[in-house]
N, C-alpha and C. Protein backbone atom coordinates (compact mmCIF):
# COMPACT_ATOMS: atom_id res chain seq x y z
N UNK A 1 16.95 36.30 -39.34
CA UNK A 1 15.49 36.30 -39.37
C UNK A 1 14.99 37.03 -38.12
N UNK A 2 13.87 37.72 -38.58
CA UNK A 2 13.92 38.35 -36.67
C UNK A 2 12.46 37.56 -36.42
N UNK A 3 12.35 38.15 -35.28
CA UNK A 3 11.27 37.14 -34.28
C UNK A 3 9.88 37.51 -34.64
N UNK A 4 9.84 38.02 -35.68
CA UNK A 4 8.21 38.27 -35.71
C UNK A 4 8.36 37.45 -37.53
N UNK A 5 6.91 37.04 -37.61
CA UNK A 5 6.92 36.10 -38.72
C UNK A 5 5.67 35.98 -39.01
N UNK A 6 4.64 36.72 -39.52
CA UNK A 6 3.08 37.08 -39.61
C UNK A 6 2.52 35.59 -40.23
N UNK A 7 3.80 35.43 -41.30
CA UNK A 7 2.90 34.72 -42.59
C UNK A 7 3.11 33.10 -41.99
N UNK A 8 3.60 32.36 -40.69
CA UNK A 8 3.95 31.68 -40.13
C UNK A 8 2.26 30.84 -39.99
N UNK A 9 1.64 31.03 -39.71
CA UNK A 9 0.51 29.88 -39.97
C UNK A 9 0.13 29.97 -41.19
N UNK A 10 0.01 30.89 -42.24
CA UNK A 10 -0.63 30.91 -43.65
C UNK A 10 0.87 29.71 -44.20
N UNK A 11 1.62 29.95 -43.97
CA UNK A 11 2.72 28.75 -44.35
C UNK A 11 2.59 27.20 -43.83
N UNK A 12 2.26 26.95 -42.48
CA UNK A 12 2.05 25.83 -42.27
C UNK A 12 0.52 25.57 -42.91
N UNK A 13 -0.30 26.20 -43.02
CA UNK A 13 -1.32 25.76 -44.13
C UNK A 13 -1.49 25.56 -45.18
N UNK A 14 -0.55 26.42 -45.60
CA UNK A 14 0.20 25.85 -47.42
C UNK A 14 0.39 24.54 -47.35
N UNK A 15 1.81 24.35 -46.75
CA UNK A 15 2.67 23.66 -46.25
C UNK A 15 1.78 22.00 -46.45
N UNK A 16 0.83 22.14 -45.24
CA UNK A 16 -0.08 21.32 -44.95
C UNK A 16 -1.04 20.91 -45.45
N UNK A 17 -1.75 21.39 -46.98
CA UNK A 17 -2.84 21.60 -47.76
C UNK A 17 -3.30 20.07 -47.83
N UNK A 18 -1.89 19.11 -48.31
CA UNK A 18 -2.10 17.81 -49.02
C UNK A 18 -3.14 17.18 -47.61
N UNK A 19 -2.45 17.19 -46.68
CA UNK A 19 -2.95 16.24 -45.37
C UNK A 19 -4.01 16.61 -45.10
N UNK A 20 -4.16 18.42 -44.96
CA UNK A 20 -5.59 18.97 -44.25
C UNK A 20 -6.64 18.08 -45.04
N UNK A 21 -6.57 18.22 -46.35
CA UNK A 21 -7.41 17.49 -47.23
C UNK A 21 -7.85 16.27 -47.10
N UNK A 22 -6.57 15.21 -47.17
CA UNK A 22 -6.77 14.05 -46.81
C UNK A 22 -7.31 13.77 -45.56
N UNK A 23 -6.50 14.44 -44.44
CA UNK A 23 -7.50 13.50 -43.63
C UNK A 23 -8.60 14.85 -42.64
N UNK A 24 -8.97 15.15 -43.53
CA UNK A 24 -9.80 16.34 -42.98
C UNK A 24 -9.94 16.88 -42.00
N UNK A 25 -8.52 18.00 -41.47
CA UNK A 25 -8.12 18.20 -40.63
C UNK A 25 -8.27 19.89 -39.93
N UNK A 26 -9.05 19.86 -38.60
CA UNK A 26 -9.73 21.03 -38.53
C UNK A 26 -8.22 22.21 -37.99
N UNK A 27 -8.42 23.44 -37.73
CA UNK A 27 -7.43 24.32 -38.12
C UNK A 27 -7.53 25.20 -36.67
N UNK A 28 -6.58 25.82 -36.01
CA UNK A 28 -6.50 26.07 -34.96
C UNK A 28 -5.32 27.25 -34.96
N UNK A 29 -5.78 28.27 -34.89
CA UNK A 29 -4.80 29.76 -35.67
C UNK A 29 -4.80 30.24 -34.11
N UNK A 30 -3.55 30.37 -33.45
CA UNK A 30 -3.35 31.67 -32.10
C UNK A 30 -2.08 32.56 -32.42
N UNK A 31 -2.68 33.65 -32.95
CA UNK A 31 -1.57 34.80 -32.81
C UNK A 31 -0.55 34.17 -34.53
N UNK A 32 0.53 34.58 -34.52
CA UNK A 32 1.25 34.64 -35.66
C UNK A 32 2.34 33.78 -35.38
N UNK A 33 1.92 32.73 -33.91
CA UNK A 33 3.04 31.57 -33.56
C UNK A 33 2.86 30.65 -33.89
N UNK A 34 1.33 30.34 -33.58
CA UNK A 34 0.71 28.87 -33.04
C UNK A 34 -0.07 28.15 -34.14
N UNK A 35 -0.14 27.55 -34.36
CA UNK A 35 -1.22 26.56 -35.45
C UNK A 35 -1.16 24.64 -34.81
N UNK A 36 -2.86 24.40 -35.02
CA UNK A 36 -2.95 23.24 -34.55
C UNK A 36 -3.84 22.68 -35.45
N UNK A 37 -3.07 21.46 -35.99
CA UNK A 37 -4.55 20.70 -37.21
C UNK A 37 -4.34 19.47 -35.87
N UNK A 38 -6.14 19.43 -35.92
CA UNK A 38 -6.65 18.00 -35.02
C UNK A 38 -7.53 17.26 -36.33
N UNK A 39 -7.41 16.09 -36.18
CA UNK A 39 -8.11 15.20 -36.83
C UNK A 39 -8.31 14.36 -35.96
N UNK A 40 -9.00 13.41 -36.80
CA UNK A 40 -9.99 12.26 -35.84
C UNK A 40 -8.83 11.32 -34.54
N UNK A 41 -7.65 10.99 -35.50
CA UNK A 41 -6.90 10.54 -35.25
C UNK A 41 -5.60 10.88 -34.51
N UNK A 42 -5.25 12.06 -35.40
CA UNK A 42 -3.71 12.40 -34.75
C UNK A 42 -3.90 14.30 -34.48
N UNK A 43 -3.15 14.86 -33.17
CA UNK A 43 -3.24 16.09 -33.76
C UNK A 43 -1.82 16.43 -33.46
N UNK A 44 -1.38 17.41 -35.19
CA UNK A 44 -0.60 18.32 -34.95
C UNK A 44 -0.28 19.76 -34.43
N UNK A 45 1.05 19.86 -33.69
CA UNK A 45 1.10 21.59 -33.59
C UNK A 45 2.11 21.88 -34.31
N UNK A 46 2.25 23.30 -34.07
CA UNK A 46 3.32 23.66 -34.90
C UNK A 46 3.38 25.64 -34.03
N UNK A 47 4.73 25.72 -33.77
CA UNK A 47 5.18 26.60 -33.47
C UNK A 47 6.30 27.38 -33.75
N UNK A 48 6.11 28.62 -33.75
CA UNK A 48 7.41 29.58 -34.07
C UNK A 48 7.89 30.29 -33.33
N UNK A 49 8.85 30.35 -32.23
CA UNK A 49 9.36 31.22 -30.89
C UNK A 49 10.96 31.39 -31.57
N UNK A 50 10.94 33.13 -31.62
CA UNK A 50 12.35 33.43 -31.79
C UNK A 50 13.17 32.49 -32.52
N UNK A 51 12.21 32.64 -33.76
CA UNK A 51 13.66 31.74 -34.92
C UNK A 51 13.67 30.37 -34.97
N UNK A 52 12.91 29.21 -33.95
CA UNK A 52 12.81 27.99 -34.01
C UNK A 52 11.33 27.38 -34.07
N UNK A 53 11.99 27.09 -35.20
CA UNK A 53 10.20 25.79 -35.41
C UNK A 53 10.06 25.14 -34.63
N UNK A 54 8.97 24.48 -34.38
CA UNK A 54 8.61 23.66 -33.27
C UNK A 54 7.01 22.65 -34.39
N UNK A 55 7.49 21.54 -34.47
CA UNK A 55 6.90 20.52 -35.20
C UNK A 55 6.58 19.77 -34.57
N UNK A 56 5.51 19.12 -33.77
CA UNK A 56 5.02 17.91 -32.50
C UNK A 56 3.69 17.38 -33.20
N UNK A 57 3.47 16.44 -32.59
CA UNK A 57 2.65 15.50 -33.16
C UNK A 57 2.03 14.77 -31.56
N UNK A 58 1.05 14.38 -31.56
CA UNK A 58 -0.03 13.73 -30.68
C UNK A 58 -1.22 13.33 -30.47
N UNK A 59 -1.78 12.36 -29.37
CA UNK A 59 -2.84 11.68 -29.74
C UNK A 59 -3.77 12.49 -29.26
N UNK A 60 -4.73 12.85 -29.76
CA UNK A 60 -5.79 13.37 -29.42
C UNK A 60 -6.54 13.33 -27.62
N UNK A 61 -6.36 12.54 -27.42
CA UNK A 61 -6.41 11.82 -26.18
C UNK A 61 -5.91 12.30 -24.62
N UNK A 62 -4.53 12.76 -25.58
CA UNK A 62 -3.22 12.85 -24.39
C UNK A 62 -2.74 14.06 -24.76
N UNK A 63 -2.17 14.68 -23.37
CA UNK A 63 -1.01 16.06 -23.94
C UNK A 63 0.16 15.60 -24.21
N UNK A 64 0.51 14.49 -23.91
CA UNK A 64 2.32 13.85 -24.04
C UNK A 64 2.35 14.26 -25.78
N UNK A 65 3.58 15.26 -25.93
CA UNK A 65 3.67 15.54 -27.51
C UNK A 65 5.51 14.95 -27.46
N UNK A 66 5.24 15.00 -28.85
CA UNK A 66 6.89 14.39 -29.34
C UNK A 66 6.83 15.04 -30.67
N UNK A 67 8.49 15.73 -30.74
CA UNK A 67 8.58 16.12 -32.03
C UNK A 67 8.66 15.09 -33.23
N UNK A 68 8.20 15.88 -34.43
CA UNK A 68 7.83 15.09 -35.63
C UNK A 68 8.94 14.25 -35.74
N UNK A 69 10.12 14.92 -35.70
CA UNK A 69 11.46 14.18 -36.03
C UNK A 69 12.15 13.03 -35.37
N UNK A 70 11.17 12.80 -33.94
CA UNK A 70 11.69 12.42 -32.61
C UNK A 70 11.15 11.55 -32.74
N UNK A 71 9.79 11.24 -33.30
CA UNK A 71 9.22 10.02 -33.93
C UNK A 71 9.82 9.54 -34.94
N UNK A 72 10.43 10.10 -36.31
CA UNK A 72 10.76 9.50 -37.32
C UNK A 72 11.88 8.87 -36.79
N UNK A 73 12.88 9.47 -36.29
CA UNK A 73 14.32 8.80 -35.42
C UNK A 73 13.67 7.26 -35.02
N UNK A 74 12.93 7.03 -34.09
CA UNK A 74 12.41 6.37 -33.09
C UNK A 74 12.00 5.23 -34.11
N UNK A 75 11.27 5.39 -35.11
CA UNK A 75 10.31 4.41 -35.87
C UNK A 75 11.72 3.92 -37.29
N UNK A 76 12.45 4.82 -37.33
CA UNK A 76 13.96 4.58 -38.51
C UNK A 76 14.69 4.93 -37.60
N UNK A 77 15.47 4.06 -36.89
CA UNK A 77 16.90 4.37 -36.60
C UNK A 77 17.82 4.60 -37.13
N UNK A 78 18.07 3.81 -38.34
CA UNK A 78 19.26 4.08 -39.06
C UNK A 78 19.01 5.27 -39.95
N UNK A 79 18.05 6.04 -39.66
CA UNK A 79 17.74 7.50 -40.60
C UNK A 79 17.91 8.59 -39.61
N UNK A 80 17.86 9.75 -40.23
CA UNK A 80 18.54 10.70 -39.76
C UNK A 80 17.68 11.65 -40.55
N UNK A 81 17.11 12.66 -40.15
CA UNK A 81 16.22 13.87 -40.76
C UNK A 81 17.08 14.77 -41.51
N UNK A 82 17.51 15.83 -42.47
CA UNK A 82 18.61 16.05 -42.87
C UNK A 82 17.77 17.16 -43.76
N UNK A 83 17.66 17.97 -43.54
CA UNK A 83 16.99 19.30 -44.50
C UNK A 83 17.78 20.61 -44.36
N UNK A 84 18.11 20.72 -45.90
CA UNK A 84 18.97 21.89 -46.31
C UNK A 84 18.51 22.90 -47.21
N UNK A 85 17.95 23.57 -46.37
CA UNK A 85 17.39 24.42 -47.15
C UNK A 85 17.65 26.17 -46.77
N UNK A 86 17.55 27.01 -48.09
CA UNK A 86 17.54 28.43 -47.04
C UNK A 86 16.40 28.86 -47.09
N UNK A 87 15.20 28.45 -46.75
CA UNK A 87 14.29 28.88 -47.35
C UNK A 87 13.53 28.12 -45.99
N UNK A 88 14.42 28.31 -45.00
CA UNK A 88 14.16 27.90 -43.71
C UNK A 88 12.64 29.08 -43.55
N UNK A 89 11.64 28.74 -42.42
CA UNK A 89 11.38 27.19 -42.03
C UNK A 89 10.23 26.63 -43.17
N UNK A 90 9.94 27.23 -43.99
CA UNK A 90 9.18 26.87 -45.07
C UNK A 90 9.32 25.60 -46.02
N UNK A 91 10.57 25.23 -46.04
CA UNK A 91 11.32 24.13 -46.90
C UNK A 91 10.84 22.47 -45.40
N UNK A 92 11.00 23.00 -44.21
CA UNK A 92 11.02 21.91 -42.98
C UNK A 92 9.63 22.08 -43.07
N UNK A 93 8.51 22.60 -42.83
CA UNK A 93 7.20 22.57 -43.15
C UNK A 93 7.07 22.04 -44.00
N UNK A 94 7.29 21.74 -45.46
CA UNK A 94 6.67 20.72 -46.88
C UNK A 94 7.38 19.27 -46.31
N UNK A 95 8.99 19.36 -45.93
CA UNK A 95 9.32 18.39 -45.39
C UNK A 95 8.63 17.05 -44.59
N UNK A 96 8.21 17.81 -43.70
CA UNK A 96 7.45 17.37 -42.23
C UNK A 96 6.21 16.86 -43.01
N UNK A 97 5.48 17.68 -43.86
CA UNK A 97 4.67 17.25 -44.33
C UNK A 97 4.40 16.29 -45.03
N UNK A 98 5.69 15.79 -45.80
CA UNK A 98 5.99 14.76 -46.97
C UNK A 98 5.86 13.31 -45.80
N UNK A 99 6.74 13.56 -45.08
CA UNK A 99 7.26 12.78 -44.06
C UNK A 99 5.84 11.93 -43.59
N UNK A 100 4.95 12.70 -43.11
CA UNK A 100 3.63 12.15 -42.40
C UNK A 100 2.67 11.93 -43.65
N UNK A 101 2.57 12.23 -44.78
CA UNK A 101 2.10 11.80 -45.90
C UNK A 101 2.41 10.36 -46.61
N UNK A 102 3.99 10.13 -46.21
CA UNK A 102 3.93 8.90 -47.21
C UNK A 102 4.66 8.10 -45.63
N UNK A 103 6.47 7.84 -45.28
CA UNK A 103 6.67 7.37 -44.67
C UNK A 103 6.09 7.21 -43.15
N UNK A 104 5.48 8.03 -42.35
CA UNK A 104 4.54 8.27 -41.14
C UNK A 104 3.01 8.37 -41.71
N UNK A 105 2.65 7.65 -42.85
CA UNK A 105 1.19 7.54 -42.52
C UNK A 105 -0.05 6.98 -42.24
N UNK A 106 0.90 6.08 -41.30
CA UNK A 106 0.42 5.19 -40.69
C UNK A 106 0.07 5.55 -39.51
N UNK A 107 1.16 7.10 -38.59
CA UNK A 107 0.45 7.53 -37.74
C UNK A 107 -0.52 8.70 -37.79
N UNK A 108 -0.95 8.88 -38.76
CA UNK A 108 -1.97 9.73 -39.85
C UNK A 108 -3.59 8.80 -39.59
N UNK A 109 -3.42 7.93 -39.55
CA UNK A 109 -4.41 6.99 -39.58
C UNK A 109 -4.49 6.40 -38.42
N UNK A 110 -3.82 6.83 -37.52
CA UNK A 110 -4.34 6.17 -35.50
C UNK A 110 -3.26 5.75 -34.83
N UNK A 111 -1.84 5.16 -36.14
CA UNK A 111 -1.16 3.97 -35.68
C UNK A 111 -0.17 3.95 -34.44
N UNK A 112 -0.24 4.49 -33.23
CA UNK A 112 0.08 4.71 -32.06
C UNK A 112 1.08 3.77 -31.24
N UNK A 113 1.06 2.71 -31.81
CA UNK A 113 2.13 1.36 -31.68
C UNK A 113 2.70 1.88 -30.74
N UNK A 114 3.96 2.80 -31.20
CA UNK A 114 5.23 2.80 -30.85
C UNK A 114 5.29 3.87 -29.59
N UNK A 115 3.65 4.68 -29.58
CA UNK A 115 3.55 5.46 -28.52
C UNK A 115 4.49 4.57 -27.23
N UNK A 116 3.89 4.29 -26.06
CA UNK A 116 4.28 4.01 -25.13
C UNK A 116 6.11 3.32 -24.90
N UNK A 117 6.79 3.27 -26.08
CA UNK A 117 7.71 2.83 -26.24
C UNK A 117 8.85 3.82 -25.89
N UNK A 118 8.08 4.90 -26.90
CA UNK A 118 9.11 6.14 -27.26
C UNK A 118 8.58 7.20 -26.02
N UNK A 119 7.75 7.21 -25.33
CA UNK A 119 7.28 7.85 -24.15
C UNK A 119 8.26 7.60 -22.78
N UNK A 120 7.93 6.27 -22.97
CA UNK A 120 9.30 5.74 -21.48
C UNK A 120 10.78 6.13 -21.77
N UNK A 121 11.08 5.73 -23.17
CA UNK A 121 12.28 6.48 -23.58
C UNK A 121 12.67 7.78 -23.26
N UNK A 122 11.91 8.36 -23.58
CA UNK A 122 11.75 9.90 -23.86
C UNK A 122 11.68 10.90 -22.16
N UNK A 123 11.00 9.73 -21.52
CA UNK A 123 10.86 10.29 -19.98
C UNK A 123 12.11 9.66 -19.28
N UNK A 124 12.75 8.81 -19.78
CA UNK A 124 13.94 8.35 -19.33
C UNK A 124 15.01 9.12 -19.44
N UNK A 125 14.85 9.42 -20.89
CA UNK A 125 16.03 10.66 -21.69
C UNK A 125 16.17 12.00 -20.61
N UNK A 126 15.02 12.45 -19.93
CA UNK A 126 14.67 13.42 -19.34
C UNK A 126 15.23 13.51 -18.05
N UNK A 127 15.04 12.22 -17.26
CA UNK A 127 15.82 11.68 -16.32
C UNK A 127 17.35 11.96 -16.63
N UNK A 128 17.96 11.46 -17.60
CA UNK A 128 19.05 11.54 -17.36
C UNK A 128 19.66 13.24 -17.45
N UNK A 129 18.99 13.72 -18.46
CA UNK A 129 18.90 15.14 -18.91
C UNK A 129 19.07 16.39 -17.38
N UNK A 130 18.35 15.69 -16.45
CA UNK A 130 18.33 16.33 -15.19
C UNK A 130 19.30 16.27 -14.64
N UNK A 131 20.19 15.22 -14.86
CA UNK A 131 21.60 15.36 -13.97
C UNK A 131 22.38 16.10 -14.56
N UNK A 132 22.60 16.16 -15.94
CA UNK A 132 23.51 16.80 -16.33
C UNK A 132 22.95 18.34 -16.78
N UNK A 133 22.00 18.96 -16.28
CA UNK A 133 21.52 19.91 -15.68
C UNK A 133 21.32 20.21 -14.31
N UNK A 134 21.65 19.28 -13.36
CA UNK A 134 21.81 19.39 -12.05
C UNK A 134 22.84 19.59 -11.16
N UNK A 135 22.82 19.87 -10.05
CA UNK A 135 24.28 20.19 -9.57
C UNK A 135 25.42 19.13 -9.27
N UNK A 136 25.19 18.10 -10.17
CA UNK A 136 26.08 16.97 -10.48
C UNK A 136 27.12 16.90 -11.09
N UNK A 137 27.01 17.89 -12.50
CA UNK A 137 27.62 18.08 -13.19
C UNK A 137 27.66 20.20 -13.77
N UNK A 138 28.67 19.91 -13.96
CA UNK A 138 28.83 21.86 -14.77
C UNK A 138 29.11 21.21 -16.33
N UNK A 139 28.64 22.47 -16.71
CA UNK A 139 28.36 23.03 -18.28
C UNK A 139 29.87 22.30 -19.08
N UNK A 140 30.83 22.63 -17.69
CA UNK A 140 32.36 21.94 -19.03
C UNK A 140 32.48 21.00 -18.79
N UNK A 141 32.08 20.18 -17.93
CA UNK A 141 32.02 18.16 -18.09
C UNK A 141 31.55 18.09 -19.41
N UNK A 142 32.78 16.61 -19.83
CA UNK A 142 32.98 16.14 -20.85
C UNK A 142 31.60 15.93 -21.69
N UNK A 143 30.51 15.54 -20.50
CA UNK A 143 29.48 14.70 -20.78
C UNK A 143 28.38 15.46 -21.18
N UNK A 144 28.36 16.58 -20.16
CA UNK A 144 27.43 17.79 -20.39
C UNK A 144 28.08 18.46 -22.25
N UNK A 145 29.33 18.51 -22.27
CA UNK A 145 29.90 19.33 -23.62
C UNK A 145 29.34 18.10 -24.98
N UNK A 146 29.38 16.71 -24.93
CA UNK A 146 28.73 16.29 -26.11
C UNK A 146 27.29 16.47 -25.82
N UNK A 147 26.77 16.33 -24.68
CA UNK A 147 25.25 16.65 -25.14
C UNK A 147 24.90 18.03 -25.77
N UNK A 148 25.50 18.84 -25.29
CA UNK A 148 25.11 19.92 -25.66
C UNK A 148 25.56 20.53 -27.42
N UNK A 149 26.74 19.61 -27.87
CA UNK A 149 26.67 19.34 -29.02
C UNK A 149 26.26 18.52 -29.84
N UNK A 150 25.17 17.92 -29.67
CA UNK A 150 24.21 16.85 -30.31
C UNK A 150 24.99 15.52 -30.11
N UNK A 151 26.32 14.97 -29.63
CA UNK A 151 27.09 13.85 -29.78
C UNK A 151 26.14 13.08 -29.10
N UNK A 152 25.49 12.21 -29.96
CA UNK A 152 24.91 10.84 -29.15
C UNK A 152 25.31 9.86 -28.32
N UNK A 153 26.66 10.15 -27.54
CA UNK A 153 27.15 9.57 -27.01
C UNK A 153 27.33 9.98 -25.69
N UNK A 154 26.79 10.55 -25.45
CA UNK A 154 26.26 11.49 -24.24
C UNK A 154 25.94 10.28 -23.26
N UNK A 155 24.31 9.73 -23.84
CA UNK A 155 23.61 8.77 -23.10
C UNK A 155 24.52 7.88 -22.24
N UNK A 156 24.90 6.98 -23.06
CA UNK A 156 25.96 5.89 -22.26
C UNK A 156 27.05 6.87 -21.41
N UNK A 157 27.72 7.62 -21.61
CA UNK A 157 28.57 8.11 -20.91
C UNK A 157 27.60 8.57 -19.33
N UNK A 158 26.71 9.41 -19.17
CA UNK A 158 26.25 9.97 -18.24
C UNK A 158 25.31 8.72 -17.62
N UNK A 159 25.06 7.97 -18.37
CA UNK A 159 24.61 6.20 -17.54
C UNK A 159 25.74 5.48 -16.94
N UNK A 160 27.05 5.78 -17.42
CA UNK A 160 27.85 5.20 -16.32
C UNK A 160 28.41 5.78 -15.84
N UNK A 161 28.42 7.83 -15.61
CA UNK A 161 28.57 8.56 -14.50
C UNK A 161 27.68 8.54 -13.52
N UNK A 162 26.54 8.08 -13.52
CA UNK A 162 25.39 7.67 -12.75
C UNK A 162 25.63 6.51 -11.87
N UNK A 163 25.66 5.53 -12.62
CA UNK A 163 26.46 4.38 -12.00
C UNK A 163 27.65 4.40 -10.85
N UNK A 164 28.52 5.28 -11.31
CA UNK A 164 29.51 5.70 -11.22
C UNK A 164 29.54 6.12 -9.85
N UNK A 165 28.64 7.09 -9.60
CA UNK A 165 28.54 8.40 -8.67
C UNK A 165 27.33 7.73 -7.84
N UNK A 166 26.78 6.65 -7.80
CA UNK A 166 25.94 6.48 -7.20
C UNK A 166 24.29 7.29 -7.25
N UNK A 167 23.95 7.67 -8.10
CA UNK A 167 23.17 9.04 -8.15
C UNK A 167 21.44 8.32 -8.57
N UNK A 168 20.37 8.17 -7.76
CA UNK A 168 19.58 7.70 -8.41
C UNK A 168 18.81 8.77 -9.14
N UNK A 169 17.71 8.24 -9.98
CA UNK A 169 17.08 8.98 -10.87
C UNK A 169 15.75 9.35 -10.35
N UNK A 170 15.14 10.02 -11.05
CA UNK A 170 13.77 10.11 -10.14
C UNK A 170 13.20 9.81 -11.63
């Protein structure tokens, strides 16, 4: 796919038709990357940089954003986002959309609960994220090599190289 992608907001507006509707959601077009629906309640972005979607969700209120998926994880643990499609990123756009339509639409409608939960998490995650981007660790530690291959087992391991090493967090 190369890096230019014109029809990239006319797709997330497709994409998005059911929700814009429902919850009457105003439209926010920059360039052939960017698209932002705000509603009363929740606003989405949505971005396209060199080949990767970028799906976030947030309160109107606040800049703290979290990806769409990063919430669904957070609110279903035992689920797992899982879209196979080649018809990339157009197929993850109806997706995302389904997603905040029926199972997330509760945060469609204000429901912010789990905000501050998944925020400390998430700034914690970041914390740890810094060491093993820091001069603590190199790229071929064990710990740095599953994060960097999605192994969720990262966390605990680099919490008790922390431990370990004495290393506080900021």
């Amino acid at each position: 796919m190369s890096f230019s992608y014109k029809e990239f907001p006319q797709d997330v507006l497709d994409s998005f038709s059911p929700l814009i509707e429902k919850h009457n959601l105003s439209k926010k077009i920059r360039g052939d990357h960017f698209v932002e629906l705000t509603g009363e309640k929740v606003v989405l972005q949505f971005a396209f940089d060199r080949g990767d979607l970028y799906c976030e969700i947030k309160k109107p209120s606040d800049n703290f954003k979290f990806a769409i998926w990063q919430v669904y994880e957070f609110l279903f643990p035992n689920s797992q986002i899982k879209i196979e499609s080649k018809e990339y990123p157009k197929a993850d756009l109806k997706f995302y959309c389904e997603l905040l339509n029926k199972e997330m639409e509760s945060i469609m409608l204000g429901d912010f609960s789990w905000y501050n939960r998944l925020r400390k998490e998430t700034e914690y995650e970041s914390s740890l994220i810094s060491v093993i981007l820091g001069p603590e660790m190199d790229y071929e530690h064990p710990i740095s090599q599953k994060f960097w291959n999605g192994d969720k087992t990262w966390k605990s391991d680099i919490e008790d190289f922390i431990k370990q090493k004495g290393i506080k967090l900021k």
